[in-house]
PDB file of N, CA and C in Angstrom:
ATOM      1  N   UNK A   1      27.286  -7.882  17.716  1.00  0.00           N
ATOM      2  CA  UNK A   1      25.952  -8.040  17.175  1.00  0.00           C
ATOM      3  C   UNK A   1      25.338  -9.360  17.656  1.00  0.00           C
ATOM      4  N   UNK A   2      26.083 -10.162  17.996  1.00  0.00           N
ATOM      5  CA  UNK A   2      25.447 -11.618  18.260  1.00  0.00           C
ATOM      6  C   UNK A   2      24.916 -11.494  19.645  1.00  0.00           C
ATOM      7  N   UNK A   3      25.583 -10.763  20.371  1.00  0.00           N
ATOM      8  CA  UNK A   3      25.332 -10.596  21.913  1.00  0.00           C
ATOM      9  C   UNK A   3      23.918  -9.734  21.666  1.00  0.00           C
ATOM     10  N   UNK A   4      23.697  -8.669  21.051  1.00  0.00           N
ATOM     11  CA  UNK A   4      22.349  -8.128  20.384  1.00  0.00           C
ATOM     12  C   UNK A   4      21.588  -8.857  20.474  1.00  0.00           C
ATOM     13  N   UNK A   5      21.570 -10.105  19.504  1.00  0.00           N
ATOM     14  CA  UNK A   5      20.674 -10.601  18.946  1.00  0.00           C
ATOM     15  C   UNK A   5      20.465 -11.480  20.126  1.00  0.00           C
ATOM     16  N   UNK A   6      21.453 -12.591  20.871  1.00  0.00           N
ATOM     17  CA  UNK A   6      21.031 -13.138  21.805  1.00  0.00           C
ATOM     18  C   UNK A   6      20.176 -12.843  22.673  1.00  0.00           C
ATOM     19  N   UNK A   7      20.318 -11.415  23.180  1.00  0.00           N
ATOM     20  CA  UNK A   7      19.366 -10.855  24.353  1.00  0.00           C
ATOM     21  C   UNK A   7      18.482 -10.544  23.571  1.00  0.00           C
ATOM     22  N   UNK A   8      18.223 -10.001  22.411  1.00  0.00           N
ATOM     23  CA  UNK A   8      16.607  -9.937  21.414  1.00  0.00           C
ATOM     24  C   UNK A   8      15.678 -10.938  21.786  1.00  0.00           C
ATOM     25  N   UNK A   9      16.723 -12.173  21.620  1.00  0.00           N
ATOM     26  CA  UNK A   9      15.642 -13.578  21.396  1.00  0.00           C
ATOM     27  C   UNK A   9      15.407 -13.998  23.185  1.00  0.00           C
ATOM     28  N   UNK A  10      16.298 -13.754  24.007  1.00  0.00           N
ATOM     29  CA  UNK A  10      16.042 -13.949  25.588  1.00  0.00           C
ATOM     30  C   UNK A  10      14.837 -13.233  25.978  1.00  0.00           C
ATOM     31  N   UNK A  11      14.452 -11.420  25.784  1.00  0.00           N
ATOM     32  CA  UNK A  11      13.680 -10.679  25.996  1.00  0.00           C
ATOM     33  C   UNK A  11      12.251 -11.010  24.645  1.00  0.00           C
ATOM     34  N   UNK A  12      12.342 -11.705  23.964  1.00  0.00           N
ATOM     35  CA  UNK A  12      11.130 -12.382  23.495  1.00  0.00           C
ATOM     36  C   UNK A  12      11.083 -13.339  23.612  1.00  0.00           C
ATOM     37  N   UNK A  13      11.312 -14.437  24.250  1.00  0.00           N
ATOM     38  CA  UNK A  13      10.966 -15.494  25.318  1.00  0.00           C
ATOM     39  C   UNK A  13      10.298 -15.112  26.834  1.00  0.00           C
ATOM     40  N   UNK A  14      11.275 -14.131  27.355  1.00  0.00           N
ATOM     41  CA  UNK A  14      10.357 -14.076  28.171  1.00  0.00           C
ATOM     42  C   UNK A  14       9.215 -13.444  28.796  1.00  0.00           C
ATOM     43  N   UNK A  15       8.981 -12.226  27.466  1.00  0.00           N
ATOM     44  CA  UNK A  15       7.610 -12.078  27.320  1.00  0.00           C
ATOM     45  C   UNK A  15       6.658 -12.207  26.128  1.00  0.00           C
ATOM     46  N   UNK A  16       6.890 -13.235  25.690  1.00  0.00           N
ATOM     47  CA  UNK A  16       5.973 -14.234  24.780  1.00  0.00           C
ATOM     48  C   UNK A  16       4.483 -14.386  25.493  1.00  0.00           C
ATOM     49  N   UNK A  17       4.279 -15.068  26.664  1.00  0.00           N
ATOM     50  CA  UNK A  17       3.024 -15.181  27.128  1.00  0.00           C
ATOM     51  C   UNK A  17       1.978 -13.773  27.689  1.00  0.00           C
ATOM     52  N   UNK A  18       2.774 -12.456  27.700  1.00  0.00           N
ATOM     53  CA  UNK A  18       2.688 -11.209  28.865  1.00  0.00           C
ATOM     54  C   UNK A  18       1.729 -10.744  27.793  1.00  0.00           C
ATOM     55  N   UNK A  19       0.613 -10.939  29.153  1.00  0.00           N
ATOM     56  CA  UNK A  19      -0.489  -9.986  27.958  1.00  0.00           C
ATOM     57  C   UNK A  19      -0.277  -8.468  28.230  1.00  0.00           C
ATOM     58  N   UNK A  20       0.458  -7.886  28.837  1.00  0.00           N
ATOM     59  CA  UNK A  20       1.091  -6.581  28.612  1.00  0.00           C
ATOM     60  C   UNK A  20       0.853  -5.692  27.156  1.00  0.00           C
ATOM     61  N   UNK A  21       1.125  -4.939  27.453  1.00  0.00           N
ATOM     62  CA  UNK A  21       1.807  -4.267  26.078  1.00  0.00           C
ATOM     63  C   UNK A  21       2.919  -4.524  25.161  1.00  0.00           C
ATOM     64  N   UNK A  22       3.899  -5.124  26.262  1.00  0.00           N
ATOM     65  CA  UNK A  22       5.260  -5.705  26.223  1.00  0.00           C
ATOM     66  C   UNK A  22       5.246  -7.366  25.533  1.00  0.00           C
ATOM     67  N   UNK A  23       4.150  -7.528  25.890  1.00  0.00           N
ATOM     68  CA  UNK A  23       3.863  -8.998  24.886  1.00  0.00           C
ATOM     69  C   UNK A  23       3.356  -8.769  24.189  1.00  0.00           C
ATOM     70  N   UNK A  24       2.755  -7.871  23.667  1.00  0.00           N
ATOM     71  CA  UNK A  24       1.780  -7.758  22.388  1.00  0.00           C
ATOM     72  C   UNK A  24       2.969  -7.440  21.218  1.00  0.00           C
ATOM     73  N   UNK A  25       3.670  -6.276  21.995  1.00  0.00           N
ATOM     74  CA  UNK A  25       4.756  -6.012  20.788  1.00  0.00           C
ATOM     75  C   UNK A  25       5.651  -7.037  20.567  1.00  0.00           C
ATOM     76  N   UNK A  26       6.345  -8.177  21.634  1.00  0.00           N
ATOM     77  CA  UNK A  26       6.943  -9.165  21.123  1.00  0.00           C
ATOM     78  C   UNK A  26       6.057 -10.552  20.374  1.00  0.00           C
ATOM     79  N   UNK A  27       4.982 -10.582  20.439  1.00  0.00           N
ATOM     80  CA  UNK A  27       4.565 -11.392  19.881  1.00  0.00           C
ATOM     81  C   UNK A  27       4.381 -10.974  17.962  1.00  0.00           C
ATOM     82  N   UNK A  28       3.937  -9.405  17.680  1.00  0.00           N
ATOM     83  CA  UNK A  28       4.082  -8.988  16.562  1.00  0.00           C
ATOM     84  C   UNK A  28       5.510  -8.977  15.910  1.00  0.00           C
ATOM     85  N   UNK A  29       6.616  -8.578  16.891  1.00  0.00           N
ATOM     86  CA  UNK A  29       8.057  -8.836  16.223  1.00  0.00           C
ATOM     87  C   UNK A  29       8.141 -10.476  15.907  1.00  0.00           C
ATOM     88  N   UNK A  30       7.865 -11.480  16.810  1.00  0.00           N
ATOM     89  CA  UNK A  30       8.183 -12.790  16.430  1.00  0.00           C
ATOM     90  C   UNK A  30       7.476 -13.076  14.996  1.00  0.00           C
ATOM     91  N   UNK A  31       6.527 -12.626  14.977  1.00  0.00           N
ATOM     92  CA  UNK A  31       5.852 -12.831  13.571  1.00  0.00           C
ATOM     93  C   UNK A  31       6.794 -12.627  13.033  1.00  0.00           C
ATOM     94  N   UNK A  32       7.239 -11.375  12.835  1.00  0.00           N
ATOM     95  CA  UNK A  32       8.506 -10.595  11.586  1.00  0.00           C
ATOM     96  C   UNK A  32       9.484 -11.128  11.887  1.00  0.00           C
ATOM     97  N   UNK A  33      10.385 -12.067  12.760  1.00  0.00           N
ATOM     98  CA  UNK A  33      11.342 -12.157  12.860  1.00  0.00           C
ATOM     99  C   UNK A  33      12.199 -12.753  11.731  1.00  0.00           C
ATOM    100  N   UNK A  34      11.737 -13.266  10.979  1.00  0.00           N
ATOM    101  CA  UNK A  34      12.389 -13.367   9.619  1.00  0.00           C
ATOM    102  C   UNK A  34      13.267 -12.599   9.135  1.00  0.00           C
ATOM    103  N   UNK A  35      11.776 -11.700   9.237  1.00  0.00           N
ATOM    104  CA  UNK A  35      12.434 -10.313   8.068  1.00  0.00           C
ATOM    105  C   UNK A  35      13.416  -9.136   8.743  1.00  0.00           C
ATOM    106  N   UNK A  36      13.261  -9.292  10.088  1.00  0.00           N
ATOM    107  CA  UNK A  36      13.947  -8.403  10.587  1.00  0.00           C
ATOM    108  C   UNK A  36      15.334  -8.088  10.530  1.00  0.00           C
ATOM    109  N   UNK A  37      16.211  -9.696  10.323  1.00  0.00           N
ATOM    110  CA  UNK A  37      17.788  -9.017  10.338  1.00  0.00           C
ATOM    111  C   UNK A  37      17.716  -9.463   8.619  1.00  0.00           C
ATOM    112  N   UNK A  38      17.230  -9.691   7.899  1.00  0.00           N
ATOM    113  CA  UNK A  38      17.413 -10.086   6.392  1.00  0.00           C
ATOM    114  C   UNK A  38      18.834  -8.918   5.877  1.00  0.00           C
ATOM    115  N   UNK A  39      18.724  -7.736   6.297  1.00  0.00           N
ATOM    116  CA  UNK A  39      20.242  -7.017   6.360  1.00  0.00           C
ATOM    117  C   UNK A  39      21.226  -7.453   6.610  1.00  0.00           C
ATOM    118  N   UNK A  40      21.492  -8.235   7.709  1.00  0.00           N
ATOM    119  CA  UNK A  40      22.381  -8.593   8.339  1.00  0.00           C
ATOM    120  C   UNK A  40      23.049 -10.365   7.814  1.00  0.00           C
ATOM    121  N   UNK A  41      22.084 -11.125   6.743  1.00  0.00           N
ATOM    122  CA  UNK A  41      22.483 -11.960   6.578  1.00  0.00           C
ATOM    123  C   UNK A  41      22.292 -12.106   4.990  1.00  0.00           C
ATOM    124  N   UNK A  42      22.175 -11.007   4.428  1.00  0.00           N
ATOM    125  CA  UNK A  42      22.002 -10.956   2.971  1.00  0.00           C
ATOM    126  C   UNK A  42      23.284  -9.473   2.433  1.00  0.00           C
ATOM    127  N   UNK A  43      23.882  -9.795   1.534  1.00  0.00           N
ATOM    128  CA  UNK A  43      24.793  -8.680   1.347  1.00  0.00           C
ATOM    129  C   UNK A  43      23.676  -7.871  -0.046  1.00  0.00           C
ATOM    130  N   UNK A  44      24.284  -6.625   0.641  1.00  0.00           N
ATOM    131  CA  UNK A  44      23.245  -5.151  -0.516  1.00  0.00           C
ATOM    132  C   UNK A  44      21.786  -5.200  -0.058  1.00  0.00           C
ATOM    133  N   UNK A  45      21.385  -5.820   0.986  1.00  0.00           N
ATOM    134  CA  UNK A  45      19.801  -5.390   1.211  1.00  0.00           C
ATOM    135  C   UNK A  45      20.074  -4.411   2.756  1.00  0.00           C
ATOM    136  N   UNK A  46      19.700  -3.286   2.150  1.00  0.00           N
ATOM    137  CA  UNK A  46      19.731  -2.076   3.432  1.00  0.00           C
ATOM    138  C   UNK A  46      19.279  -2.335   4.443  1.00  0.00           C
ATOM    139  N   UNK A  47      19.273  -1.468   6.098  1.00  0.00           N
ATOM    140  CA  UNK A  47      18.455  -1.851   7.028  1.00  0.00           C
ATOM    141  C   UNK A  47      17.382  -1.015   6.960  1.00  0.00           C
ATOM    142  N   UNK A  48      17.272  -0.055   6.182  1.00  0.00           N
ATOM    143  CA  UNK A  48      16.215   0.954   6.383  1.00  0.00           C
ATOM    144  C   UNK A  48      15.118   1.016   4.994  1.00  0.00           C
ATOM    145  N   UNK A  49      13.766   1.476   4.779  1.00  0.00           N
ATOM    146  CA  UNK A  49      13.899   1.670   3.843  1.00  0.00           C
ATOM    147  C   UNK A  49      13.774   3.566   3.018  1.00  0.00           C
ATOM    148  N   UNK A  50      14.930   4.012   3.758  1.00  0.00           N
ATOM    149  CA  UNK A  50      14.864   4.840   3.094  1.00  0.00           C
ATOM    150  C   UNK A  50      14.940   4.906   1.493  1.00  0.00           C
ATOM    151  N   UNK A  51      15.623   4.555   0.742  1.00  0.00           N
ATOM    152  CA  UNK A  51      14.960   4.484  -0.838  1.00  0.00           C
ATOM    153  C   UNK A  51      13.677   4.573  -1.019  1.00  0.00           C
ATOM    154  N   UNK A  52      13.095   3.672  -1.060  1.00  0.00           N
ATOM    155  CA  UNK A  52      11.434   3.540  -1.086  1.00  0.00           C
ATOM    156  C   UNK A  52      10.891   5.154  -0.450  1.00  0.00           C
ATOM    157  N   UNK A  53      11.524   5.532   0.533  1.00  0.00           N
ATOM    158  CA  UNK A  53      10.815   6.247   1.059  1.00  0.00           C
ATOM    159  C   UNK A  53      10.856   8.106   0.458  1.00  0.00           C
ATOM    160  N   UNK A  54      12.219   8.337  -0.026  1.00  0.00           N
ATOM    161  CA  UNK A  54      12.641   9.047  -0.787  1.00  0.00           C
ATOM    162  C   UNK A  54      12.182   9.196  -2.462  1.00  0.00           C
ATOM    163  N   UNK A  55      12.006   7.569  -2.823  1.00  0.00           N
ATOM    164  CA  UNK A  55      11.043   7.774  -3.907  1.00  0.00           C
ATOM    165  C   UNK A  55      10.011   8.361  -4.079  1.00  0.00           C
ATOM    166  N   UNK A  56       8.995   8.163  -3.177  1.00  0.00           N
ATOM    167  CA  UNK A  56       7.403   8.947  -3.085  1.00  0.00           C
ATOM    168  C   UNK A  56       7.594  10.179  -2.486  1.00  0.00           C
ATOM    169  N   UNK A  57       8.523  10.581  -1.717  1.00  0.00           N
ATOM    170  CA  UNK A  57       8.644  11.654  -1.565  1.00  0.00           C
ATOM    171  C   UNK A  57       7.932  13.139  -1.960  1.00  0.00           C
ATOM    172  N   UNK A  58       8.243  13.234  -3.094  1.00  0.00           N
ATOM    173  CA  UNK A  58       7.621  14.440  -3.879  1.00  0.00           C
ATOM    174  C   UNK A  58       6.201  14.228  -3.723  1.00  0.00           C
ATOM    175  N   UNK A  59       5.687  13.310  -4.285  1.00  0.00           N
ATOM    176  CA  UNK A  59       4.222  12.967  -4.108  1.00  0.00           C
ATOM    177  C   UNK A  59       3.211  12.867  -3.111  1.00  0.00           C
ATOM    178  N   UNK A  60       4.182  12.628  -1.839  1.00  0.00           N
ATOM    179  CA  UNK A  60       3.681  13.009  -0.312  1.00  0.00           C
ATOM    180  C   UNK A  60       3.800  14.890   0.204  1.00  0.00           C
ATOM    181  N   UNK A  61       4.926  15.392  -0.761  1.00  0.00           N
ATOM    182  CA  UNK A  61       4.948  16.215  -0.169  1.00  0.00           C
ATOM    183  C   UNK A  61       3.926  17.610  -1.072  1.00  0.00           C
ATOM    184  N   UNK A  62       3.758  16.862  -2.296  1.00  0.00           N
ATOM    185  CA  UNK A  62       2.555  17.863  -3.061  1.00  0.00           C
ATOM    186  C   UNK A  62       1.160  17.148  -2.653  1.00  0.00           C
ATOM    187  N   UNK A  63       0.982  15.978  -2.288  1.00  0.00           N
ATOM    188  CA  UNK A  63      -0.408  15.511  -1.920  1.00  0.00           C
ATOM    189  C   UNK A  63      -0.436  16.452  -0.179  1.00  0.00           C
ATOM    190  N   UNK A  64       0.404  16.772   0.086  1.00  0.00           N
ATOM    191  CA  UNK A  64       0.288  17.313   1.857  1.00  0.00           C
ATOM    192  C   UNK A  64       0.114  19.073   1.521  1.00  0.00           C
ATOM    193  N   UNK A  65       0.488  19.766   0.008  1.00  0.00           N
ATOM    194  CA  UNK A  65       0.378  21.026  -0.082  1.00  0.00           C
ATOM    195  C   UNK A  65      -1.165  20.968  -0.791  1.00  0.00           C
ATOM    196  N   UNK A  66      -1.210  20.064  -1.484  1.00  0.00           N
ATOM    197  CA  UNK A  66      -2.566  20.982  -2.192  1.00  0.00           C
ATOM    198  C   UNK A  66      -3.882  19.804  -1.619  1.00  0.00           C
ATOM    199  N   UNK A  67      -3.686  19.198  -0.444  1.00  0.00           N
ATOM    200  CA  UNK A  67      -5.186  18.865  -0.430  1.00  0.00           C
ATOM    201  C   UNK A  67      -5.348  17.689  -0.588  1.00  0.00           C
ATOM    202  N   UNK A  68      -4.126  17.022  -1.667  1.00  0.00           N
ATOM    203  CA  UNK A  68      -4.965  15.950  -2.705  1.00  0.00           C
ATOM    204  C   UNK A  68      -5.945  16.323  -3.689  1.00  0.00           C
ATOM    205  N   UNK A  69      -6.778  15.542  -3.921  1.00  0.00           N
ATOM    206  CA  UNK A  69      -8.111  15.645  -5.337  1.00  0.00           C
ATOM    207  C   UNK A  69      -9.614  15.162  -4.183  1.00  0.00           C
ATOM    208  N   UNK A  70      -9.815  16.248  -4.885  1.00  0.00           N
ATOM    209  CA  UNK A  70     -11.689  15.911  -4.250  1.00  0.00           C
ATOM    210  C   UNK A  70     -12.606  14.545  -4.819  1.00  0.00           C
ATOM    211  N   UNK A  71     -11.569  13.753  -6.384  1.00  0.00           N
ATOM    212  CA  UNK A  71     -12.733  13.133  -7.223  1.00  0.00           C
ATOM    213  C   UNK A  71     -11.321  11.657  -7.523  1.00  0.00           C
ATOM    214  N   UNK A  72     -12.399  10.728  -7.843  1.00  0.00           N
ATOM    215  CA  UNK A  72     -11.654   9.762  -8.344  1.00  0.00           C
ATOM    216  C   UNK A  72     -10.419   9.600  -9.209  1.00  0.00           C
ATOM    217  N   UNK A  73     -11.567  10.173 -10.453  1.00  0.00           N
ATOM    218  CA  UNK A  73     -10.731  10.690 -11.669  1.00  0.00           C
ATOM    219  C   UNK A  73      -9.548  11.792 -10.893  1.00  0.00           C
ATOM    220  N   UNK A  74      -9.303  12.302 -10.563  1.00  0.00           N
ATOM    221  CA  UNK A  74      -8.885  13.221 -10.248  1.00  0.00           C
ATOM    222  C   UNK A  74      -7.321  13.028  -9.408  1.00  0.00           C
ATOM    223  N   UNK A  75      -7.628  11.818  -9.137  1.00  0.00           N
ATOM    224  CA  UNK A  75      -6.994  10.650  -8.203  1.00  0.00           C
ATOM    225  C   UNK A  75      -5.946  10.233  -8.486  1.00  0.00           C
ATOM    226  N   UNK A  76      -6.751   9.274 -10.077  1.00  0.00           N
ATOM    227  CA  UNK A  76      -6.207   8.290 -10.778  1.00  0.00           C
ATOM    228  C   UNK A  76      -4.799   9.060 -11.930  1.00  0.00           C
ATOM    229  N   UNK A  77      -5.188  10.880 -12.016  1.00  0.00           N
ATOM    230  CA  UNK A  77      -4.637  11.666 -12.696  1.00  0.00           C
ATOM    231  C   UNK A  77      -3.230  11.553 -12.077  1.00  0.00           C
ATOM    232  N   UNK A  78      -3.684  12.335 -10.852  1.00  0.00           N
ATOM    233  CA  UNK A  78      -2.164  12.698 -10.597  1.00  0.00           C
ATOM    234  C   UNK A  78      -1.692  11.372  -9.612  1.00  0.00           C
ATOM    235  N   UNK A  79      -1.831   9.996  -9.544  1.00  0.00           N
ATOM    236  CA  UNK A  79      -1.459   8.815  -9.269  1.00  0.00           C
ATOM    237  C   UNK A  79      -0.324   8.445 -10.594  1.00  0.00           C
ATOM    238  N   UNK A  80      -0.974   9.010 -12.146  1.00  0.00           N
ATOM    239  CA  UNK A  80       0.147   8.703 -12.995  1.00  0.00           C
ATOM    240  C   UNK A  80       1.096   9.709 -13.157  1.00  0.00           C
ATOM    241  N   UNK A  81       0.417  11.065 -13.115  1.00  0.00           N
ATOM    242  CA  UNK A  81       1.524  12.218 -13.473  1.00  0.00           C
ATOM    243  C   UNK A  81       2.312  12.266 -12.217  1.00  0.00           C
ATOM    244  N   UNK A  82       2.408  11.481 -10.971  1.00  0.00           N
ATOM    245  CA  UNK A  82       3.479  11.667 -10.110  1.00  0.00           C
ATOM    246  C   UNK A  82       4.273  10.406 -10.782  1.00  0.00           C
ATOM    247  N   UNK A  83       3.882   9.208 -11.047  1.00  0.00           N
ATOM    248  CA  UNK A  83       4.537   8.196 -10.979  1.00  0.00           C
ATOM    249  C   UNK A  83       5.342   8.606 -12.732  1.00  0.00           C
ATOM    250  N   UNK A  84       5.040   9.456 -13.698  1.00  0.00           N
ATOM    251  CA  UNK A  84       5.132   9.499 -15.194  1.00  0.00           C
ATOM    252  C   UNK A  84       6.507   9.940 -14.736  1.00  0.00           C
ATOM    253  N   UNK A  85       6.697  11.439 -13.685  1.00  0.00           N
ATOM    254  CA  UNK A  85       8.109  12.008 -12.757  1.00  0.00           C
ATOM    255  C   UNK A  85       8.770  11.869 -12.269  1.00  0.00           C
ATOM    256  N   UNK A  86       7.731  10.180 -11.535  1.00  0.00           N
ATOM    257  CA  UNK A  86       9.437   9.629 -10.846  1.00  0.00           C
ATOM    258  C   UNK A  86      10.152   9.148 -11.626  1.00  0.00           C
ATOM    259  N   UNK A  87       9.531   8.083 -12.806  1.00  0.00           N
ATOM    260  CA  UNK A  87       9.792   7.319 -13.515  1.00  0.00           C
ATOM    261  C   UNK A  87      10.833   8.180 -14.615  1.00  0.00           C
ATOM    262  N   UNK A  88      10.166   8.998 -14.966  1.00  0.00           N
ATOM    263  CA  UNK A  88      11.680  10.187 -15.591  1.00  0.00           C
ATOM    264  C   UNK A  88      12.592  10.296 -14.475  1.00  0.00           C
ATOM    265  N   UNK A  89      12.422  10.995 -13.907  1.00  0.00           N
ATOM    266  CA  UNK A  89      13.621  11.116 -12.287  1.00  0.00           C
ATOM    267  C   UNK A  89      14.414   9.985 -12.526  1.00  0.00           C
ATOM    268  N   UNK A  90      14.384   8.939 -12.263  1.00  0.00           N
ATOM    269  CA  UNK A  90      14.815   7.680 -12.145  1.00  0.00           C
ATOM    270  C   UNK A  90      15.544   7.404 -13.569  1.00  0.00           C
ATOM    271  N   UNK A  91      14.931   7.927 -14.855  1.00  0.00           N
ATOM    272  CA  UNK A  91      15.971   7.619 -15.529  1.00  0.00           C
ATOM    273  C   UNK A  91      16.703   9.055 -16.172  1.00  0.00           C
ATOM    274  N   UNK A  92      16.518   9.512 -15.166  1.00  0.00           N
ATOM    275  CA  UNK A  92      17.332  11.124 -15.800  1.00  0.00           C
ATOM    276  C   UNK A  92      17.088  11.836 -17.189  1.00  0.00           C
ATOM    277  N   UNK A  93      15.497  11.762 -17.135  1.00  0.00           N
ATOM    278  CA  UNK A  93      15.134  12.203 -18.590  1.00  0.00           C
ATOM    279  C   UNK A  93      13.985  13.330 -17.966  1.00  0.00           C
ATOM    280  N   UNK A  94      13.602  14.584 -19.053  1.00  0.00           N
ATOM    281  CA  UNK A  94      12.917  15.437 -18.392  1.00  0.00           C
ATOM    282  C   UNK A  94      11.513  15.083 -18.569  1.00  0.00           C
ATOM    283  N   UNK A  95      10.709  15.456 -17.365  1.00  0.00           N
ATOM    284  CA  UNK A  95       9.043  14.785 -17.406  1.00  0.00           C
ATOM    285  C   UNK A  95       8.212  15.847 -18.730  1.00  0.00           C
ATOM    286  N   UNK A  96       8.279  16.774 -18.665  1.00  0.00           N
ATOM    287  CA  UNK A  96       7.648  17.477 -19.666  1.00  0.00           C
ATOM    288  C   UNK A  96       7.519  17.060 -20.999  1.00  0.00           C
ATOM    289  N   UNK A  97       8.646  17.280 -21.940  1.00  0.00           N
ATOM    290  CA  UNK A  97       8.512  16.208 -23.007  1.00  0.00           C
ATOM    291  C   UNK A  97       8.099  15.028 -23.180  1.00  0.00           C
ATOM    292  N   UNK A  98       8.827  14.375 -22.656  1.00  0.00           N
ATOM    293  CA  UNK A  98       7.926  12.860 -22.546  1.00  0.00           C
ATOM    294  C   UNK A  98       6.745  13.238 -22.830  1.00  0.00           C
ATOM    295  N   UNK A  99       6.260  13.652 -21.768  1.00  0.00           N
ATOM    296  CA  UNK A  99       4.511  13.958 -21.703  1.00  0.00           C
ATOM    297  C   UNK A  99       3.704  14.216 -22.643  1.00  0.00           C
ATOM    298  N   UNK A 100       4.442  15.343 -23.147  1.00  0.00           N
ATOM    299  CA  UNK A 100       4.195  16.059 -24.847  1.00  0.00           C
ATOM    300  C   UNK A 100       4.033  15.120 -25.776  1.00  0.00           C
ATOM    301  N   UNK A 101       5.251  14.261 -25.838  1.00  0.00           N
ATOM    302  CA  UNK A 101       5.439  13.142 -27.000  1.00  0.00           C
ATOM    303  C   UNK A 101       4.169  11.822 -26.823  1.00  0.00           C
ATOM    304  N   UNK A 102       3.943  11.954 -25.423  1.00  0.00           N
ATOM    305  CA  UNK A 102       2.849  10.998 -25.506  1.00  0.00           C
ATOM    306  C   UNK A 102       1.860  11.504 -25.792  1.00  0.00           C
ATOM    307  N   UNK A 103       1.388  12.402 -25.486  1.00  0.00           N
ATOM    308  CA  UNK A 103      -0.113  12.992 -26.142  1.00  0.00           C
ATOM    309  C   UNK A 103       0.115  13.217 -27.538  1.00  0.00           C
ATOM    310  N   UNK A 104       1.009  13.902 -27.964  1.00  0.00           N
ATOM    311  CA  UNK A 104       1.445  13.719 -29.434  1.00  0.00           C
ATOM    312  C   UNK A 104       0.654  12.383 -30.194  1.00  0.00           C
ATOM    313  N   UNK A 105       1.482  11.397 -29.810  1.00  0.00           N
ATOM    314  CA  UNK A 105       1.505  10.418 -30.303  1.00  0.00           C
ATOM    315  C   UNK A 105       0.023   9.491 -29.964  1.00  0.00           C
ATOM    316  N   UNK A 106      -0.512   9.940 -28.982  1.00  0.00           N
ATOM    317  CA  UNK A 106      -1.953   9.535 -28.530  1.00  0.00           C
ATOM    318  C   UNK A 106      -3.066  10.584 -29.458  1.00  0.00           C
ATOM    319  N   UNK A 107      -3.010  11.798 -30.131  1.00  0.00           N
ATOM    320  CA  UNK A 107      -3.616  12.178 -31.064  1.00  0.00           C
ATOM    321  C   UNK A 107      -3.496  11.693 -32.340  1.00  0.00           C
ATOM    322  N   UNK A 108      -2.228  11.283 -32.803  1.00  0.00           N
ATOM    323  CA  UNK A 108      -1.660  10.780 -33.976  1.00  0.00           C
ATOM    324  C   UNK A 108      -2.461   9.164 -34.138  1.00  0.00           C
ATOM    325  N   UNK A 109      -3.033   8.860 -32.757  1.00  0.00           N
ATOM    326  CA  UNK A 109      -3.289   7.468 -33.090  1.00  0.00           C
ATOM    327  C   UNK A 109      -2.313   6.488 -32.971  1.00  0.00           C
ATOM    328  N   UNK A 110      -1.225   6.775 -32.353  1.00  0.00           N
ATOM    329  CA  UNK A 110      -0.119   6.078 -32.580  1.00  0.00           C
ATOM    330  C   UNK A 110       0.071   5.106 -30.924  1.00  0.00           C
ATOM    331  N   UNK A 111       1.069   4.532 -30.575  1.00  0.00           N
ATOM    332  CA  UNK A 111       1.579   4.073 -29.264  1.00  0.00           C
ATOM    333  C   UNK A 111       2.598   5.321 -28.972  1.00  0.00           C
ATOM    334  N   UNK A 112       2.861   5.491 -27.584  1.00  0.00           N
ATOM    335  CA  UNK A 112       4.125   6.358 -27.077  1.00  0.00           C
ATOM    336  C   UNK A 112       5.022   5.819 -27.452  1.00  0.00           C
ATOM    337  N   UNK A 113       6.381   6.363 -27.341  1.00  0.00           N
ATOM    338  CA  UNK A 113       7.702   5.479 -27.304  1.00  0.00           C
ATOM    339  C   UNK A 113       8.188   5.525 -25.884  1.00  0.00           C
ATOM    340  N   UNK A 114       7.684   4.029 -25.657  1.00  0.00           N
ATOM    341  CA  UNK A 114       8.224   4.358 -24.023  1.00  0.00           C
ATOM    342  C   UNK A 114       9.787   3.031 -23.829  1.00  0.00           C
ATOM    343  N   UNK A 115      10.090   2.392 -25.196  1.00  0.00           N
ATOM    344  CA  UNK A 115      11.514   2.171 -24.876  1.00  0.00           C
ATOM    345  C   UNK A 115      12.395   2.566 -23.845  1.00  0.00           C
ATOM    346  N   UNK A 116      12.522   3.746 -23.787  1.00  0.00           N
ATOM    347  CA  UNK A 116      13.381   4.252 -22.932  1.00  0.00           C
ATOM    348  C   UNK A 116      12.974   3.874 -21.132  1.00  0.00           C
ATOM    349  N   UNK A 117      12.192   3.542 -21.280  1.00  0.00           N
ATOM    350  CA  UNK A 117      11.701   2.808 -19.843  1.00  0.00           C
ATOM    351  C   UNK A 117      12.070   1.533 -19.002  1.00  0.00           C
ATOM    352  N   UNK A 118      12.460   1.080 -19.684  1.00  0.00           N
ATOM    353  CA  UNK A 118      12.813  -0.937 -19.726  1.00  0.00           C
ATOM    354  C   UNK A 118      14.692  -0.568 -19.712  1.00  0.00           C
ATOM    355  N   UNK A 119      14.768   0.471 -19.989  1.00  0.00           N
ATOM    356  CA  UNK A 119      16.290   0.386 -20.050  1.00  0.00           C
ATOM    357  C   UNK A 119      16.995   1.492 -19.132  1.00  0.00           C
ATOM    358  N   UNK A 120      16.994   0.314 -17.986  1.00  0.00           N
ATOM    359  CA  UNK A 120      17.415   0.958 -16.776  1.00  0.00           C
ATOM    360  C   UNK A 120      18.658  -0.078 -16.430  1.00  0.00           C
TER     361      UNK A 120
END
C-alpha cells in the first residue's frame, strides 16, 4: 500500500500544473486528499460508503417508481414517511403502528412516544 500511495502522490505532482483533463482531476483529488485514505489510517471507518448508500435505498428506489410528488407539500410528506421507515428499519420496530400511535396521540392532543428512538 505504501508503494500505492507513493506513486499516487508522484502522479499528482506531476500533473499538478497540466491544464489537461488529467490536471483538473488531480488538482480536485489534492483538495480531498485528506479525506481520501481516512480508512486507511483510522480503525472502523469503511472505504466505501456503502451504508449511507443502502440506507436511502428504498427511497431512491420508490422516488424512481412513482415519479416522485408533483407539489411541495407533497414532498415534505413522503421526505418523513420514508425517513419515519428507515428510522423503524433501523431499530427493528414495525413502521405502521408507530404511525398509528402517532396520529393517535396527535388527535388525543397528546406528544408521540418516540422514546424508543434515542435508544439505539
Amino acid at each position: 500500500m505504501v508503494s500505492f500511495f507513493a506513486r499516487f502522490c508522484r502522479l499528482i505532482d506531476l500533473y499538478r500544473g497540466s491544464e489537461s483533463d488529467a490536471g483538473k482531476l488531480v488538482r480536485l483529488l489534492d483538495k480531498e486528499m485528506e479525506c481520501l485514505f481516512v480508512f486507511l489510517q483510522q480503525a472502523g471507518v469503511q472505504p466505501t460508503n456503502n451504508v449511507a448508500e443502502r440506507t436511502i435505498r428504498f427511497a431512491v428506489l420508490w422516488r424512481k417508481r412513482s415519479f416522485g410528488s408533483n407539489s411541495d407539500k407533497g414532498c415534505r410528506w413522503v421526505e418523513r414517511i420514508l425517513s419515519l421507515r428507515q428510522t423503524c428499519r433501523l431499530h427493528n420496530k414495525p413502521t405502521f403502528p408507530i404511525l398509528v400511535d402517532a396520529l393517535t396521540a396527535h388527535f388525543r392532543g397528546h406528544a408521540p412516544d418516540i422514546s424508543w428512538i434515542t435508544a439505539l
